[in-house]
Protein backbone atom coordinates (compact mmCIF):
# COMPACT_ATOMS: atom_id res chain seq x y z
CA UNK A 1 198.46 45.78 -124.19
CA UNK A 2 194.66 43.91 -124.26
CA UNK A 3 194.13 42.01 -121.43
CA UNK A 4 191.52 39.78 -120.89
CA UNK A 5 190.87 38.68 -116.66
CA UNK A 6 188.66 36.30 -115.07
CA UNK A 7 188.41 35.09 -111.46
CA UNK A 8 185.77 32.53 -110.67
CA UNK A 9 187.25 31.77 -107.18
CA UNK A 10 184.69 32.87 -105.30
CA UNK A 11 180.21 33.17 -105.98
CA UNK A 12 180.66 36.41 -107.49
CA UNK A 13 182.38 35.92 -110.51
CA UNK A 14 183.78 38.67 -112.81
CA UNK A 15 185.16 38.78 -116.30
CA UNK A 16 187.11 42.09 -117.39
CA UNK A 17 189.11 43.45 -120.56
CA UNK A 18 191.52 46.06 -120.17
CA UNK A 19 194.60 48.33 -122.14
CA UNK A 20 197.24 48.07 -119.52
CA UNK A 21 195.47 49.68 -116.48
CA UNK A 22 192.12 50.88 -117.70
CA UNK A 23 189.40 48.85 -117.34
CA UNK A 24 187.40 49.14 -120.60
CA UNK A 25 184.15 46.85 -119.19
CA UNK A 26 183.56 44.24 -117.41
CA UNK A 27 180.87 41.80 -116.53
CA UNK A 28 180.30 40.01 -112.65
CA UNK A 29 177.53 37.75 -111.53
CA UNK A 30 176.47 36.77 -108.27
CA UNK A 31 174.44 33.72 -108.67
CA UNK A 32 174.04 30.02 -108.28
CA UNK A 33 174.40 29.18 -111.50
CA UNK A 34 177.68 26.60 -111.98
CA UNK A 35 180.48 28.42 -113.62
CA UNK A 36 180.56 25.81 -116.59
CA UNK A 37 177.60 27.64 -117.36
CA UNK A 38 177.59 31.63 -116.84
CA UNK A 39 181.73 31.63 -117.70
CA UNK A 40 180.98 31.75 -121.59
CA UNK A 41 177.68 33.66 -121.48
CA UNK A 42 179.50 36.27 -119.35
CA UNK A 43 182.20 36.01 -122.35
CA UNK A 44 180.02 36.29 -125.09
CA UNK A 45 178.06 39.60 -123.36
CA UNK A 46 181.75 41.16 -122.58
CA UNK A 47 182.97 40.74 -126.07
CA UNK A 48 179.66 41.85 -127.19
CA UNK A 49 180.01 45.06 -125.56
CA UNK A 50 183.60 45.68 -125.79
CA UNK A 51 184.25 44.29 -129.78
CA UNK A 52 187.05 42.10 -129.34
CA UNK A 53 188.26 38.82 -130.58
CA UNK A 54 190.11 36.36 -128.39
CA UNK A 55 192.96 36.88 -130.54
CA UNK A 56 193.43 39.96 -130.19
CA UNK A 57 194.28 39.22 -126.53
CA UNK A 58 198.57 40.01 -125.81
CA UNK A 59 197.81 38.46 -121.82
CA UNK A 60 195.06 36.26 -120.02
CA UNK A 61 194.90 36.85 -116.36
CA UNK A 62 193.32 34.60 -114.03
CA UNK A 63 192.52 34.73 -110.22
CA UNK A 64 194.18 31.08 -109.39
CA UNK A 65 193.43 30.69 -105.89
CA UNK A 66 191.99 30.26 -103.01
CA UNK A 67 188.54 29.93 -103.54
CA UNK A 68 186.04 27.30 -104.48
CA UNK A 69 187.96 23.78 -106.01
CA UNK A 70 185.53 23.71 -108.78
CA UNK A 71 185.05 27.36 -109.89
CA UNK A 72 188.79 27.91 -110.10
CA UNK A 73 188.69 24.44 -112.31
CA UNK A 74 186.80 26.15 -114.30
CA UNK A 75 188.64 29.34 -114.65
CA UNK A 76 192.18 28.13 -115.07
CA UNK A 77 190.99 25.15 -117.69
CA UNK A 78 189.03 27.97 -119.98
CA UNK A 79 192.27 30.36 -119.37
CA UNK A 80 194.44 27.46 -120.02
CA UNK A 81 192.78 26.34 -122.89
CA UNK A 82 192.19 30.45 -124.82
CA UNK A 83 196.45 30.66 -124.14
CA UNK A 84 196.77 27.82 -125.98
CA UNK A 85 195.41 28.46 -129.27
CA UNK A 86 196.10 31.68 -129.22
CA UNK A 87 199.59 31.55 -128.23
CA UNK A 88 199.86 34.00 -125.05
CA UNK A 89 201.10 34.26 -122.01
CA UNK A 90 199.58 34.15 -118.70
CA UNK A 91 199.31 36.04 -115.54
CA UNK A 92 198.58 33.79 -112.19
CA UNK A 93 197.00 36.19 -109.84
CA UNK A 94 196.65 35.56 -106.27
CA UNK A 95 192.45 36.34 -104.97
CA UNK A 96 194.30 37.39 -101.93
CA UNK A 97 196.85 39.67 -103.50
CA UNK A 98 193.63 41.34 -105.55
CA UNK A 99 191.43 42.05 -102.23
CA UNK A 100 194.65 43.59 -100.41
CA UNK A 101 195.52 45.63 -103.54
CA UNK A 102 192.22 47.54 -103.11
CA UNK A 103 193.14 48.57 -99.95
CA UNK A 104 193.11 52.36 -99.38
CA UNK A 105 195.93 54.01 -98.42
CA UNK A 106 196.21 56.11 -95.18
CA UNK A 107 195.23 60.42 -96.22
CA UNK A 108 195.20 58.88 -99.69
CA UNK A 109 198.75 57.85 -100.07
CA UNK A 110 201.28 54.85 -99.49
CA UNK A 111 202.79 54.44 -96.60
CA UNK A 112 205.20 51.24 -97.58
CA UNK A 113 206.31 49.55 -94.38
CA UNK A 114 203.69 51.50 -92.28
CA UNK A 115 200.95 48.81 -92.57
CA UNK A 116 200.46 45.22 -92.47
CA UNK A 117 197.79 44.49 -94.94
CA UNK A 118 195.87 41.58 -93.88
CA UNK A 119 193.37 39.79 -96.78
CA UNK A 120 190.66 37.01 -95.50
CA UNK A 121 187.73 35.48 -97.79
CA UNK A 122 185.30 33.17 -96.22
CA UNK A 123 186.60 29.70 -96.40
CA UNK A 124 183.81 28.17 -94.76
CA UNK A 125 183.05 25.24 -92.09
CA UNK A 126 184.53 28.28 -89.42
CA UNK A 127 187.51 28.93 -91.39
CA UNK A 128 189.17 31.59 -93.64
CA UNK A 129 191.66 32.16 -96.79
CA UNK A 130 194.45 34.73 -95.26
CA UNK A 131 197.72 36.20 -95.19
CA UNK A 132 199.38 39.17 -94.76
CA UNK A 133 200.87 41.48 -97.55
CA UNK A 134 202.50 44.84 -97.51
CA UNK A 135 202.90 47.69 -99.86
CA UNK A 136 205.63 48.11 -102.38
CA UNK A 137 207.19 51.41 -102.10
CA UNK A 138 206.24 54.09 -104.82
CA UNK A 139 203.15 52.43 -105.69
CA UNK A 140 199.55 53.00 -104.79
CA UNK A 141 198.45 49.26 -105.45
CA UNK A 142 201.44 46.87 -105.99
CA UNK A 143 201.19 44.62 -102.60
CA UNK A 144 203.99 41.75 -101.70
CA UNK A 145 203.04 38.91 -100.15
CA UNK A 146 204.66 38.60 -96.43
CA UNK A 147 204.92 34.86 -94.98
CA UNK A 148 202.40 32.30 -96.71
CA UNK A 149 198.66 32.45 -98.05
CA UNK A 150 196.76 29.62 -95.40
CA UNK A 151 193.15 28.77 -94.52
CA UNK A 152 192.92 29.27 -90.73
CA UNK A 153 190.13 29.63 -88.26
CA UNK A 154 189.53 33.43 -87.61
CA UNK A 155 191.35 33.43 -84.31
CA UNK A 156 194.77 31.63 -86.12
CA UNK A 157 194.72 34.15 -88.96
CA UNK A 158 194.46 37.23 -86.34
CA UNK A 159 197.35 35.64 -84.58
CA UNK A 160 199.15 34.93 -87.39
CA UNK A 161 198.35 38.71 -88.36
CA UNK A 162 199.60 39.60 -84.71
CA UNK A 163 202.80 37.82 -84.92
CA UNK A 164 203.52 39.85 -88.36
CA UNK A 165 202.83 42.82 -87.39
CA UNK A 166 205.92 44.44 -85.49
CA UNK A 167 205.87 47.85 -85.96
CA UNK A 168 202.57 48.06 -88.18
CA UNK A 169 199.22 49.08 -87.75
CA UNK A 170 196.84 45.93 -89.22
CA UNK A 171 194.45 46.69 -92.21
CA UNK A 172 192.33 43.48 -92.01
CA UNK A 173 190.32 43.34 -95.80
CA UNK A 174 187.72 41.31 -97.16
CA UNK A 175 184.41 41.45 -99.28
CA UNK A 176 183.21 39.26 -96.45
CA UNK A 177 184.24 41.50 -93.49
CA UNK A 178 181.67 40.00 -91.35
CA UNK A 179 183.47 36.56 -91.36
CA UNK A 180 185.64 37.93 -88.51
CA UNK A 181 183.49 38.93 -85.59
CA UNK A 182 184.85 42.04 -84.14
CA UNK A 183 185.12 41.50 -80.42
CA UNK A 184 187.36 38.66 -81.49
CA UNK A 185 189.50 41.02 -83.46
CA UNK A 186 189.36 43.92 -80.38
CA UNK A 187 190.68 41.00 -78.17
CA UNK A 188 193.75 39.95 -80.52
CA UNK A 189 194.19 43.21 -82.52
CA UNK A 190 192.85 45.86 -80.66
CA UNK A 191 193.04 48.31 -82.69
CA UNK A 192 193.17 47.50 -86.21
CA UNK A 193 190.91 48.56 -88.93
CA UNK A 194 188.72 46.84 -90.69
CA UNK A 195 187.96 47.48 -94.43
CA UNK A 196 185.89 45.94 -97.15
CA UNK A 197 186.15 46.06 -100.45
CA UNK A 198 184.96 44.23 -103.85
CA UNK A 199 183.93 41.23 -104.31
CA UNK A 200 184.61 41.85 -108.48
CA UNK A 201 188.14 41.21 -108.55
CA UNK A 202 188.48 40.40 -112.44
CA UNK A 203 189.37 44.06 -112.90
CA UNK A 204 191.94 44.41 -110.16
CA UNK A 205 193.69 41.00 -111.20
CA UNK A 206 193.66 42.68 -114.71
CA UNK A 207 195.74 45.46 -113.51
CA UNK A 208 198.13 43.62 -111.39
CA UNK A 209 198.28 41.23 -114.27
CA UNK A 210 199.75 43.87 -116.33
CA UNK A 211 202.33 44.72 -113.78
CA UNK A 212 203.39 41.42 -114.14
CA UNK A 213 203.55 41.56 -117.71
CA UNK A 214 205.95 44.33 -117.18
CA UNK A 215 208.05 42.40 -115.54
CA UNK A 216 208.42 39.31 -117.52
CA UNK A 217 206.26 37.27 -114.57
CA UNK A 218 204.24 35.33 -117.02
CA UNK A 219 203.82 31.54 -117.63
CA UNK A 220 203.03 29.25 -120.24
CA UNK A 221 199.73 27.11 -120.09
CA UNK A 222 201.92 24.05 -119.12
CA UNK A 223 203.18 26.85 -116.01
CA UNK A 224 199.83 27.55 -114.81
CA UNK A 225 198.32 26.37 -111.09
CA UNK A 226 196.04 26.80 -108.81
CA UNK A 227 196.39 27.63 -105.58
CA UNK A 228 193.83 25.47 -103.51
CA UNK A 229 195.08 25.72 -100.30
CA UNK A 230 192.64 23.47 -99.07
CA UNK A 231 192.64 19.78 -99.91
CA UNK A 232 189.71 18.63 -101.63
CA UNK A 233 187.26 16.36 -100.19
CA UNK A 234 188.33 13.14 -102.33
CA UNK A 235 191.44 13.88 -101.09
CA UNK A 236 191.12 14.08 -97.41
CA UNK A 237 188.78 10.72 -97.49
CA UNK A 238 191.66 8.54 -99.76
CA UNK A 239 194.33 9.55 -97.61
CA UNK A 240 192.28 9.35 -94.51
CA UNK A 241 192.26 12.72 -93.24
């Protein structure tokens, strides 16, 4: 199965083309260049390196959410728009579910039920993208998503962390670790580890997409949706706050 994943939720965006699991290249950027811009030069230097055509694609998988309004605009119209003339599914990946699926597993190996996995990006103006997952049993990546993905201030999330927790010990995750300041986490969670990982998601969502494709979790262009979270500005302003 070709796969062809993109996330351009966050300022590092990341473009990747896999058989099932295996990564076979990829391309990221960090810049400040808008995404209506670097997406298709990023495409053209992938499929450069990699020799394939867009049709020879069997899934697209997209990061759709949280993240920046306008880059995942971006990403779900171009995903939207390659599924539709080429006729193939889709796989909606969660940003969230990719950063706590790169979480490393305790000695090396899954303990399902053992930890509360707890992924946070930077939301700005003081406030995060979180939620807590936990590990599917018998699998070193697969991740389920426990209560509902929010944007919080740091102390909410670690709360709502805390109040998920039971029995657990908290992984918190993030490519943006720094985000949560950790005296505040020592004061809520004492305890709890802190992890980051990478920013380049593309590949992860690839693999995860592929899961999903095993299990006949796959929409239709008409299906697809992102996952804002946040209200936009316009929005908040027309509907007064």
């Amino acid at each position: 199965m070709l796969i062809l994943a993109l996330d351009t939720s966050t300022r590092v965006g990341s473009i990747a083309f896999l058989r099932d699991k295996q990564v076979l290249d990829e391309v990221s950027s960090h810049e400040e260049t808008p995404y209506s811009m670097r997406l298709f030069r990023d495409l053209a230097l992938l499929q450069s390196r990699a020799q394939f055509r867009m049709d020879q694609i069997d899934v697209f998988a997209v990061g759709a959410g949280p993240g920046s309004f306008t880059g995942l605009r971006v990403g779900l119209t171009a995903v939207k728009a390659w599924a539709e003339v080429h006729g193939k599914p889709i796989a909606a990946v969660s940003g969230l579910e990719a950063i706590a699926a790169q979480a490393k597993a305790n000695g090396g190996q899954p303990h399902a039920g053992m930890e509360m996995l707890a992924p946070y990006l930077d939301a700005r103006r003081g406030q995060v993208f979180g939620s807590t997952y936990r590990r599917v049993a018998g699998s070193s990546t697969a991740v389920e998503l426990v209560g509902v993905e929010a944007i919080l201030t740091a102390e909410e999330f670690l709360s709502l962390v805390k109040e998920n927790l039971g029995t657990a010990h908290a992984i918190l995750i993030s490519p943006t670790p720094d985000v949560l300041p950790r005296t505040l986490v020592d004061s809520i969670l004492p305890g709890a580890r802190i992890e980051e990982v990478s920013a380049i998601l593309a590949p992860v969502i690839g693999r995860l997409a592929f899961d999903r494709a095993s299990c006949g979790e796959l929409v239709d262009p008409l299906g697809l949706d992102a996952n804002y979270i946040r209200r936009t500005d316009a929005e908040v302003f027309w509907k007064g706050g």
